[in-house]
Protein backbone atom coordinates (compact mmCIF):
# COMPACT_ATOMS: atom_id res chain seq x y z
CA UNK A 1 -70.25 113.79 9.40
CA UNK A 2 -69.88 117.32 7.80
CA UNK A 3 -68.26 117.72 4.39
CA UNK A 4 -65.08 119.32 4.66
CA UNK A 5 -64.44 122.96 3.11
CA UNK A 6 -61.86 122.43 0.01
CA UNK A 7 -59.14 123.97 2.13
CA UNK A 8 -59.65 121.03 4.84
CA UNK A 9 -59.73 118.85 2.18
CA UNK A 10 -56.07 119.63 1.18
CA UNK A 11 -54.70 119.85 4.68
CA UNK A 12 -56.11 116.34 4.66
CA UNK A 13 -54.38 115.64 1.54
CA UNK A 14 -51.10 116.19 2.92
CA UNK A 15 -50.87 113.20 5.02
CA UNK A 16 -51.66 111.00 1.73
CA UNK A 17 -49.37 112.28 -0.77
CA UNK A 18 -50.08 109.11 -2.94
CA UNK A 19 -53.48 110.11 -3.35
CA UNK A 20 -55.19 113.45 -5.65
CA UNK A 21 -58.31 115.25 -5.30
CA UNK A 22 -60.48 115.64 -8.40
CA UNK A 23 -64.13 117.06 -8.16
CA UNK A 24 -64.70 116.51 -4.63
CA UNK A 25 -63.45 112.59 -5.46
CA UNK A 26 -60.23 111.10 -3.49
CA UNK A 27 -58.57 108.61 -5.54
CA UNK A 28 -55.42 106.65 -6.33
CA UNK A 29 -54.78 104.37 -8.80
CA UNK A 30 -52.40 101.18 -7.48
CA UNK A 31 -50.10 98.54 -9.77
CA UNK A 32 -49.84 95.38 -9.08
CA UNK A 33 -47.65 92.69 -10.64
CA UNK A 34 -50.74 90.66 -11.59
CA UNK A 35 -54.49 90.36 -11.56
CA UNK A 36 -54.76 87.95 -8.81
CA UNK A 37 -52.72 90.23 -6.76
CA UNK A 38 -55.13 93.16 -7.05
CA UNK A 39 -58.21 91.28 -6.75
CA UNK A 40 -56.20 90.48 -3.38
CA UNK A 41 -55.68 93.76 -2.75
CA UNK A 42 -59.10 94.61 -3.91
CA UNK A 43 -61.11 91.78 -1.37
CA UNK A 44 -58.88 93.79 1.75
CA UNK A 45 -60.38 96.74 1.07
CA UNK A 46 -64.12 95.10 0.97
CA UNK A 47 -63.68 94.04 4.31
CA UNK A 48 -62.04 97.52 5.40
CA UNK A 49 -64.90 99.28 3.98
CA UNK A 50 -67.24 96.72 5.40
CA UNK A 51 -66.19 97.54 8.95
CA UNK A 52 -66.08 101.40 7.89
CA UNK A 53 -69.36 100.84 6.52
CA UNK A 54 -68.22 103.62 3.69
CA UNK A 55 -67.75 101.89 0.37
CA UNK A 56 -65.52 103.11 -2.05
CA UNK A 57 -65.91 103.39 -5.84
CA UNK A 58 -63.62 100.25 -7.43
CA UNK A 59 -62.60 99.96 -10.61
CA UNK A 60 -60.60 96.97 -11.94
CA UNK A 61 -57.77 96.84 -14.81
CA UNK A 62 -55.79 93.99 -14.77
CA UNK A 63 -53.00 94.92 -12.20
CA UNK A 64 -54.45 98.45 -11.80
CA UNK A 65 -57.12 98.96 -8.94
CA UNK A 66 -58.28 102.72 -8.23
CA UNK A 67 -60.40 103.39 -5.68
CA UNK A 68 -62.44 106.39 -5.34
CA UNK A 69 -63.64 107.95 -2.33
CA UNK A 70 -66.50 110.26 -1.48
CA UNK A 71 -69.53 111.19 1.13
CA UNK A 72 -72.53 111.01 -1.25
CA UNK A 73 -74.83 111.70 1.56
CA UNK A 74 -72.58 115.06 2.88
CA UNK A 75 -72.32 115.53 -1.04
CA UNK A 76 -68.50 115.62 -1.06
CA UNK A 77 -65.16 115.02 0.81
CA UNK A 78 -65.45 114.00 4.79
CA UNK A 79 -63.29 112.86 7.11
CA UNK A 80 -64.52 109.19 6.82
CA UNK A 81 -62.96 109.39 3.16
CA UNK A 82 -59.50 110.35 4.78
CA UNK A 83 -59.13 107.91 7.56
CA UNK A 84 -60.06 105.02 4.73
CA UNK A 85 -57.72 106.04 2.37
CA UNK A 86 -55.26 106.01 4.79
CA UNK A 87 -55.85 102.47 5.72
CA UNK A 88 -55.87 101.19 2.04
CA UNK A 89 -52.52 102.93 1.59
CA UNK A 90 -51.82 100.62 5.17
CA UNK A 91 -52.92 98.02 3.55
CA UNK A 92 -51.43 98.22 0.08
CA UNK A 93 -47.79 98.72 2.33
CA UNK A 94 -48.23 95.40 4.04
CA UNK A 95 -49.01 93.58 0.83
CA UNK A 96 -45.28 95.19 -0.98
CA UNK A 97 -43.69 94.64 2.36
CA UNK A 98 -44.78 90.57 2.46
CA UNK A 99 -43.91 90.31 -1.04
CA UNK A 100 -40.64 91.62 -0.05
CA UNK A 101 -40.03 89.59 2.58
CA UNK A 102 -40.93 86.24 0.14
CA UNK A 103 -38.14 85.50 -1.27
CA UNK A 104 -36.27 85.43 1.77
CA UNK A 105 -38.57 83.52 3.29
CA UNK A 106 -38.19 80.74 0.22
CA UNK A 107 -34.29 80.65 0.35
CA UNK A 108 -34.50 80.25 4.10
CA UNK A 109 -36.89 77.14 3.46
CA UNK A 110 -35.02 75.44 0.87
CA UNK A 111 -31.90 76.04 3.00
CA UNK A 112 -33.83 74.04 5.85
């Protein structure tokens, strides 16, 4: 996979506007309402990377999680690093849209 020039690099950006670009490093830092919930978060993107077999960097604060993304062997930004930030932002969507959808879910069962 070839490392991307920095002007691909921020046409790739623009499809992840949650995400920033800092010496040849993709990252975003994510809250979370609790620990658990980004350890959570934080075991889903093991077994993304897993399967992408491209790890990212993780660091863990409390209810903060960022990720880091780079291709050491290409020596910067590829598209690999794109297309897996793109499914932790997937992924990160899913888990606000369930938590969303709980309380509903917990009226409707107490109603029943």
């Amino acid at each position: 996979m070839a490392k991307l020039s920095s002007m691909e690099a921020k046409q790739a950006l623009e499809a992840l506007p949650e995400w920033a670009i800092r010496k040849s490093v993709l990252e975003r830092t994510f809250d979370f309402d609790d620990f658990t919930v980004a350890v959570e978060f934080v075991v889903k993107v093991a077994r993304e990377a897993e399967k992408a077999r491209h790890h990212p960097d993780i660091d863990i604060r409390w209810n903060r999680v960022r990720l880091a993304l780079t291709t050491h062997d290409e020596g910067g930004l590829t598209d690999r690093d794109f297309v897996l930030a793109a499914r932790f932002s997937v992924l990160v969507d899913r888990m606000h849209a369930r938590k969303r959808q709980a309380p509903a879910r917990r009226r409707a069962a107490k109603a029943w």
